[in-house]
PDB file of N, CA and C in Angstrom:
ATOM      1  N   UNK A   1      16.565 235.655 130.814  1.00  0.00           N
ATOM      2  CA  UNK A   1      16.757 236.990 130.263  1.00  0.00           C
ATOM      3  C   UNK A   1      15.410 237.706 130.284  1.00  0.00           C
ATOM      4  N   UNK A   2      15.520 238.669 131.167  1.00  0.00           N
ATOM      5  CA  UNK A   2      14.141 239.434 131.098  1.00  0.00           C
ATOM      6  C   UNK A   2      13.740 240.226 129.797  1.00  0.00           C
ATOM      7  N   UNK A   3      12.627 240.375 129.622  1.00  0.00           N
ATOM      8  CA  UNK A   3      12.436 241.250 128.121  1.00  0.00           C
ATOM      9  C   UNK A   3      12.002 242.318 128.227  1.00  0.00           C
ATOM     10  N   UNK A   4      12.092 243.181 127.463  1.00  0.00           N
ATOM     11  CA  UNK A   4      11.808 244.552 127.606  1.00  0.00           C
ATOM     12  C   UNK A   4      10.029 244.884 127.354  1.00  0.00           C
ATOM     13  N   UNK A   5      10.199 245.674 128.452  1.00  0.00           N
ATOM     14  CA  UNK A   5       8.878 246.095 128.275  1.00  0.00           C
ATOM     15  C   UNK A   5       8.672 247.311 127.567  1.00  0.00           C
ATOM     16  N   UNK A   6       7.562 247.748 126.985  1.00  0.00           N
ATOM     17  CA  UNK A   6       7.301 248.676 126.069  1.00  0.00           C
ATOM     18  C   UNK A   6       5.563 249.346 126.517  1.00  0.00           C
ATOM     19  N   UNK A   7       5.617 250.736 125.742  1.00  0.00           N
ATOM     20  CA  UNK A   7       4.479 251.672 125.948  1.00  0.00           C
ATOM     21  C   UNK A   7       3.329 250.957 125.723  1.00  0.00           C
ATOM     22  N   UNK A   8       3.136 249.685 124.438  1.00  0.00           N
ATOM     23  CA  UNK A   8       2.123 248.894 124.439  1.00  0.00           C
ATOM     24  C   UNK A   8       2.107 247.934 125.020  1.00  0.00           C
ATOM     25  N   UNK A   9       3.092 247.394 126.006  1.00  0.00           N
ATOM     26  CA  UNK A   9       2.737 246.714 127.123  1.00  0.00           C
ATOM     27  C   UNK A   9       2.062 247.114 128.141  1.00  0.00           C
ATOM     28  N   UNK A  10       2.177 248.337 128.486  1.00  0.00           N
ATOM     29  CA  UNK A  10       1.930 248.921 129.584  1.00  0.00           C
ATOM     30  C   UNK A  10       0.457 249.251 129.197  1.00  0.00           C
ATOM     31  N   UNK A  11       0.549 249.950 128.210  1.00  0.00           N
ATOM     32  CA  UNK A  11      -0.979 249.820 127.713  1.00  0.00           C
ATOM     33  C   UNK A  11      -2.044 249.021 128.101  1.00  0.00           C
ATOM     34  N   UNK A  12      -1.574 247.591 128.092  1.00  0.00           N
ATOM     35  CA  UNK A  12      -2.360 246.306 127.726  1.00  0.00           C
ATOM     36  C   UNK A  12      -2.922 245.847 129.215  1.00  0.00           C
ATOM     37  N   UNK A  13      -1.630 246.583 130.227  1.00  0.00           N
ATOM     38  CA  UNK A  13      -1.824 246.088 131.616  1.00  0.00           C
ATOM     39  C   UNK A  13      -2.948 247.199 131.747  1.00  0.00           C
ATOM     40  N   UNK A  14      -3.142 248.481 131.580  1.00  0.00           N
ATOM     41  CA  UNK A  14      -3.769 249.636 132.273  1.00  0.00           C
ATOM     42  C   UNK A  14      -5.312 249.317 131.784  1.00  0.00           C
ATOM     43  N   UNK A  15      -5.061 249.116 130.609  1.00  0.00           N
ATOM     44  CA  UNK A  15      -6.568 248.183 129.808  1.00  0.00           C
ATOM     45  C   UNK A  15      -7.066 249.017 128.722  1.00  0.00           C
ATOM     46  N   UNK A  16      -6.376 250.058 128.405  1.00  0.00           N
ATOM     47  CA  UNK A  16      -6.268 250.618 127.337  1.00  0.00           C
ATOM     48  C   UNK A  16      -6.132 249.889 125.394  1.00  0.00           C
ATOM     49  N   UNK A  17      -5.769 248.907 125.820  1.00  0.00           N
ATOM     50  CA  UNK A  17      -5.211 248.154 124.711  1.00  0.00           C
ATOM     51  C   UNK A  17      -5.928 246.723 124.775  1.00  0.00           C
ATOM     52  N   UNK A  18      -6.805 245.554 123.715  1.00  0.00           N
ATOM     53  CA  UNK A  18      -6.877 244.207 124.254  1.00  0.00           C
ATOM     54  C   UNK A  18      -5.746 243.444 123.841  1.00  0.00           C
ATOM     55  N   UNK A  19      -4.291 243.606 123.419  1.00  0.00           N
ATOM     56  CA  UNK A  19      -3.566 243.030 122.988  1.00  0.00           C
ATOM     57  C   UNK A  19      -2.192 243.629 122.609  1.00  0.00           C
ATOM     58  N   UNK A  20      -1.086 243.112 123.027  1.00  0.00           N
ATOM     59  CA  UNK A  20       0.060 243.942 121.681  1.00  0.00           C
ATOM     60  C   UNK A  20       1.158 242.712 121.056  1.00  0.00           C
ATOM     61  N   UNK A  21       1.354 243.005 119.966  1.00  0.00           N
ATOM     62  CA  UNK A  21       1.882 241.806 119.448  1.00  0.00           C
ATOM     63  C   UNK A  21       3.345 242.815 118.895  1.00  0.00           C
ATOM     64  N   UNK A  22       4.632 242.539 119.095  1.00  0.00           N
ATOM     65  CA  UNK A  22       5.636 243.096 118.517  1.00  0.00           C
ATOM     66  C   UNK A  22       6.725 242.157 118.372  1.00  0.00           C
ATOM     67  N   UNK A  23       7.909 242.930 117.857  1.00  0.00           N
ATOM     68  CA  UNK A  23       9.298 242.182 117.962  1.00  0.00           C
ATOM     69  C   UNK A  23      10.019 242.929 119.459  1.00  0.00           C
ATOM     70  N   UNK A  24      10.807 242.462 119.891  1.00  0.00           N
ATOM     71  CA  UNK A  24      11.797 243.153 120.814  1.00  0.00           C
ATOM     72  C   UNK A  24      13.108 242.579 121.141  1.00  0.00           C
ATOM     73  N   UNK A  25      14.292 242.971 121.130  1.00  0.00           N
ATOM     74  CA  UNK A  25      15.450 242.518 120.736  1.00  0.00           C
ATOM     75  C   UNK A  25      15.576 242.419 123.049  1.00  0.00           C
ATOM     76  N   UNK A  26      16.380 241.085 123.376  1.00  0.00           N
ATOM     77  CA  UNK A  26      17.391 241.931 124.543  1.00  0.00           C
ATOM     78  C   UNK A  26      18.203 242.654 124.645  1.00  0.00           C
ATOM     79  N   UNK A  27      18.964 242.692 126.216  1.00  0.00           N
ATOM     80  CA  UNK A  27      19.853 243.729 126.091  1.00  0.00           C
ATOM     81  C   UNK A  27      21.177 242.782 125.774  1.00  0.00           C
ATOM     82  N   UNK A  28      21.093 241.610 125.155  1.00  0.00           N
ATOM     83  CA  UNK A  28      22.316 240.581 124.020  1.00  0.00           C
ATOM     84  C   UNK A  28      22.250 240.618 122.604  1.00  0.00           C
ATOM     85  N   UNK A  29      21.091 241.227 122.536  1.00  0.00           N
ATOM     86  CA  UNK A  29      20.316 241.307 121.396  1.00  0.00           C
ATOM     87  C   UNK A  29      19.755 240.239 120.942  1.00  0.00           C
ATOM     88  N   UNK A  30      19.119 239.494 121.411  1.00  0.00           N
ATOM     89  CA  UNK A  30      18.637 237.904 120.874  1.00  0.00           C
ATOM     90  C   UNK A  30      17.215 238.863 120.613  1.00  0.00           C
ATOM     91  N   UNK A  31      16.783 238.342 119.626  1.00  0.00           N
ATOM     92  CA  UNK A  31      15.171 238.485 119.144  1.00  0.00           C
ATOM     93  C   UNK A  31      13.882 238.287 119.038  1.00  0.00           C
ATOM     94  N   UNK A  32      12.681 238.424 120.051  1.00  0.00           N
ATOM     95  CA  UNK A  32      11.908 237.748 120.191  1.00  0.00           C
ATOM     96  C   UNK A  32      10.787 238.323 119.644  1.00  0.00           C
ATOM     97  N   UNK A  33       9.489 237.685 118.724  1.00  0.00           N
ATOM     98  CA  UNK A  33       8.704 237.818 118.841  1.00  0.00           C
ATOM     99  C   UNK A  33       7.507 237.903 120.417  1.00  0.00           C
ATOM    100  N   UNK A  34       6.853 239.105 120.728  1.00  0.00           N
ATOM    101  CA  UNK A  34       6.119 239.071 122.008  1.00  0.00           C
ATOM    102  C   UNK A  34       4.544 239.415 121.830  1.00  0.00           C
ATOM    103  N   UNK A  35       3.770 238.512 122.398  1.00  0.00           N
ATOM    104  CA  UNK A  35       2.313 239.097 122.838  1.00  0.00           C
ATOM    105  C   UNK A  35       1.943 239.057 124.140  1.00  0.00           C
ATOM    106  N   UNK A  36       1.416 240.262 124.266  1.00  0.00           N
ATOM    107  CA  UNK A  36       1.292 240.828 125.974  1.00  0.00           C
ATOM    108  C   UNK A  36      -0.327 240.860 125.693  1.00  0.00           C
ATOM    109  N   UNK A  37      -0.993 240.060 126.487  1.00  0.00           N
ATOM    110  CA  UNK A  37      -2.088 240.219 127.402  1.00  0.00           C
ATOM    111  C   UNK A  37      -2.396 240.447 128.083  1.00  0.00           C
ATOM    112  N   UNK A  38      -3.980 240.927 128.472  1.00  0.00           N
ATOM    113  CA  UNK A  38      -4.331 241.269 129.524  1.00  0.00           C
ATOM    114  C   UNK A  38      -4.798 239.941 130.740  1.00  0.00           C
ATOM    115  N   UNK A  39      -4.397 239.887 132.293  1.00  0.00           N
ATOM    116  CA  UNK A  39      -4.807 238.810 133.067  1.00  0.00           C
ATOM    117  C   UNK A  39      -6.241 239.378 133.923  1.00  0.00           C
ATOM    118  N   UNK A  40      -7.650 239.160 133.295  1.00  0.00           N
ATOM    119  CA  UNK A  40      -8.836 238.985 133.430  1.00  0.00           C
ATOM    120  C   UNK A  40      -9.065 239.364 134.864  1.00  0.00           C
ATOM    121  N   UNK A  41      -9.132 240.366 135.177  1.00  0.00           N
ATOM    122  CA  UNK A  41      -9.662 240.888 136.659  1.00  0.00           C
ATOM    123  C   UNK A  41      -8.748 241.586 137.377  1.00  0.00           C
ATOM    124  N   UNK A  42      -7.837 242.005 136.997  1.00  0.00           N
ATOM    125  CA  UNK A  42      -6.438 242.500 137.225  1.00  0.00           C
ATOM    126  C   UNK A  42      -6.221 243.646 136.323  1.00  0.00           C
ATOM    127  N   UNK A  43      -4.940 244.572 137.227  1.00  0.00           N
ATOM    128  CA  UNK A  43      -4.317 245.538 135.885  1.00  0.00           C
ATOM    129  C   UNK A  43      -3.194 244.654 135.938  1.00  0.00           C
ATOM    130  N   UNK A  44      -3.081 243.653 135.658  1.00  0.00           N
ATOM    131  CA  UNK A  44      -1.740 242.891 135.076  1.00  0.00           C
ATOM    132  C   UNK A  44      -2.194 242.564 133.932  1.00  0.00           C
ATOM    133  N   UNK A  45      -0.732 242.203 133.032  1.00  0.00           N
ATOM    134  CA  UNK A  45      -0.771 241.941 131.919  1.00  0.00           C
ATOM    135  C   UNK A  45       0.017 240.760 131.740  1.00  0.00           C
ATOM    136  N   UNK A  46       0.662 239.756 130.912  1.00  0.00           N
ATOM    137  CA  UNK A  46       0.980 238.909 130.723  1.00  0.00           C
ATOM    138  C   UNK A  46       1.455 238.722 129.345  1.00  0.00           C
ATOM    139  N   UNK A  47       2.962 238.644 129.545  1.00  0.00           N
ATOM    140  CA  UNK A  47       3.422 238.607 128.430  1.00  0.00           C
ATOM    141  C   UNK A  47       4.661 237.193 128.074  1.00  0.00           C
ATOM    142  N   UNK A  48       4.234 237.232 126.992  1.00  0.00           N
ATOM    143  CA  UNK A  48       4.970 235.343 126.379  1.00  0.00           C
ATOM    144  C   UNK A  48       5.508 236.030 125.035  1.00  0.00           C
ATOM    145  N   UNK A  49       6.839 234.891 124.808  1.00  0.00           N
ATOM    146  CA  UNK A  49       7.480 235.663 123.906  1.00  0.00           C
ATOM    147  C   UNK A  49       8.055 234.167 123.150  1.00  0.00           C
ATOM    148  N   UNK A  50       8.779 233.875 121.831  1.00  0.00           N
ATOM    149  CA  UNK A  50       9.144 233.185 121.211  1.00  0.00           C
ATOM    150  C   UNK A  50      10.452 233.674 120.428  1.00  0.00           C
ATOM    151  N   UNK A  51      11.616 232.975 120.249  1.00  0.00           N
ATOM    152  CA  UNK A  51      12.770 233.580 119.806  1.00  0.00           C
ATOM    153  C   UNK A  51      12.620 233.608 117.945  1.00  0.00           C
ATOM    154  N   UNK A  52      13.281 234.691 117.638  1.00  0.00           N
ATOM    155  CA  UNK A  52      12.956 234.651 116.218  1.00  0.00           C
ATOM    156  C   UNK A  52      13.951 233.980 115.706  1.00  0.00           C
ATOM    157  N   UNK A  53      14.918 233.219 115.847  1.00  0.00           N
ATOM    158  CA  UNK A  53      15.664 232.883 114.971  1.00  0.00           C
ATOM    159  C   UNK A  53      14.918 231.322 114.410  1.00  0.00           C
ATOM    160  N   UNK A  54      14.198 230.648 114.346  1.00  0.00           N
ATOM    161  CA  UNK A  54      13.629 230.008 113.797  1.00  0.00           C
ATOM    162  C   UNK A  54      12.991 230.736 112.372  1.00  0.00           C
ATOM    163  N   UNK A  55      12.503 231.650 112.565  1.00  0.00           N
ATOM    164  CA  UNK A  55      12.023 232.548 111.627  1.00  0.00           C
ATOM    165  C   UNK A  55      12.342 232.718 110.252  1.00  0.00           C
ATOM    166  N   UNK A  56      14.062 233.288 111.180  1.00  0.00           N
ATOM    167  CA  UNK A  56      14.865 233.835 110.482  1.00  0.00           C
ATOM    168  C   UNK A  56      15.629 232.945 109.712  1.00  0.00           C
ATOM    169  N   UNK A  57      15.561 231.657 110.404  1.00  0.00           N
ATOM    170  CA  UNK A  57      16.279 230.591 109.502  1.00  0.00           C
ATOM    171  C   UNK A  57      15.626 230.200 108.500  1.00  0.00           C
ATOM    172  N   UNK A  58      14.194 230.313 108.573  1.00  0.00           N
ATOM    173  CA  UNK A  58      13.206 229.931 107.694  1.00  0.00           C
ATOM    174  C   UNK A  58      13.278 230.581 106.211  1.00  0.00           C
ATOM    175  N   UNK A  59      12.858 232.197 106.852  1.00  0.00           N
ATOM    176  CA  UNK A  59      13.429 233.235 105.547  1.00  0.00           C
ATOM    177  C   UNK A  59      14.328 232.956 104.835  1.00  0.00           C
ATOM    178  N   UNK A  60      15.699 232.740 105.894  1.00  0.00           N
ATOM    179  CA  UNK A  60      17.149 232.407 104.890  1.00  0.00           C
ATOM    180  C   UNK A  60      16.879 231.155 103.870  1.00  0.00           C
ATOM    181  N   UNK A  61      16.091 230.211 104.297  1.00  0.00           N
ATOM    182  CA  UNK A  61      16.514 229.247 103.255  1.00  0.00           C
ATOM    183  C   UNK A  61      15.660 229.607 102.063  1.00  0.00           C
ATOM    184  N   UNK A  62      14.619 230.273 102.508  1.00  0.00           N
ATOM    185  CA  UNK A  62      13.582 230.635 101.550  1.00  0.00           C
ATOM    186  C   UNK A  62      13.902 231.666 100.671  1.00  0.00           C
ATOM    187  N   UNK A  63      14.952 232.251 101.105  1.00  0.00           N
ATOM    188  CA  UNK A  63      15.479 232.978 100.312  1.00  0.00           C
ATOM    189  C   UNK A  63      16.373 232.479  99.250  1.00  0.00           C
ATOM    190  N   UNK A  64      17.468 231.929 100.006  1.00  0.00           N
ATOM    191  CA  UNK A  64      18.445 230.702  98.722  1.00  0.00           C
ATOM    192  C   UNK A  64      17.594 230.225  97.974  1.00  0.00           C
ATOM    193  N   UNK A  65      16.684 229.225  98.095  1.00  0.00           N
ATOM    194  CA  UNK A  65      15.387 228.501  97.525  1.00  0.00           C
ATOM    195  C   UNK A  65      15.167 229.748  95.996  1.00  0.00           C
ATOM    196  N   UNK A  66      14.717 230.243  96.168  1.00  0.00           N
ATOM    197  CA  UNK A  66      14.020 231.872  95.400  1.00  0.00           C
ATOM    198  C   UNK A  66      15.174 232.119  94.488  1.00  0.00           C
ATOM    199  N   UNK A  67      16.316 232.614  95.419  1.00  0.00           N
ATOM    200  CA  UNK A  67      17.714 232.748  94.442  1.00  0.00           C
ATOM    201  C   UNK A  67      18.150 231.653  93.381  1.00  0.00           C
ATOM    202  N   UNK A  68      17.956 230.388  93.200  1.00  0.00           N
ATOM    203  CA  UNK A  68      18.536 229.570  93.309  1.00  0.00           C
ATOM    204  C   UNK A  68      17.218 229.175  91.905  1.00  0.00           C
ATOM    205  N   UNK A  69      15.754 228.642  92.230  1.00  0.00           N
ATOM    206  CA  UNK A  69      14.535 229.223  91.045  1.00  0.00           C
ATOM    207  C   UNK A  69      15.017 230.518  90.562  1.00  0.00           C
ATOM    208  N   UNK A  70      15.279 231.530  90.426  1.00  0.00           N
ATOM    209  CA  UNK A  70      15.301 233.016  89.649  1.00  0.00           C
ATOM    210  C   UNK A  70      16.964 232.833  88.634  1.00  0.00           C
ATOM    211  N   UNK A  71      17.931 231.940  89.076  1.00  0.00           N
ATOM    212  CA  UNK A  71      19.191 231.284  88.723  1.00  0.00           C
ATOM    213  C   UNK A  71      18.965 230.646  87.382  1.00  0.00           C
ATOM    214  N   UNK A  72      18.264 229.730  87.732  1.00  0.00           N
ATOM    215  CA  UNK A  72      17.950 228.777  86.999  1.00  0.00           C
ATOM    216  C   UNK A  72      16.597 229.085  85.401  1.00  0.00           C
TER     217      UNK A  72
END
């Protein structure tokens, strides 16, 4: 699944930017955390991404957890 690119990606390639760190959903909507770099001698950029639902599972329990202390 390709990911979407964005104005601070493009940024990062032109060299305007040393970094962009965001969220960006696909077009399934799955959720990824992304950081786009710059590739050192080049106007390319390079971008790696990680799915958020680990995240999000994290929050959720941390949330019950919280609910659950504030219950009690």
């Amino acid at each position: 699944q390709p990911l979407p690119v964005g104005l601070e990606d493009v940024a990062v390639a032109r060299g305007d930017r040393r970094q962009a760190i965001h969220s960006v959903r696909t077009e399934d909507g799955a959720g990824y955390r992304m950081l786009t770099r710059p590739l050192p001698g080049t106007d390319v950029a390079v971008s790696v991404a990680r799915p958020l639902d680990e995240v999000e599972r994290s929050l959720d329990t941390l949330a019950l957890v919280l609910g659950a202390v504030a219950l009690a």
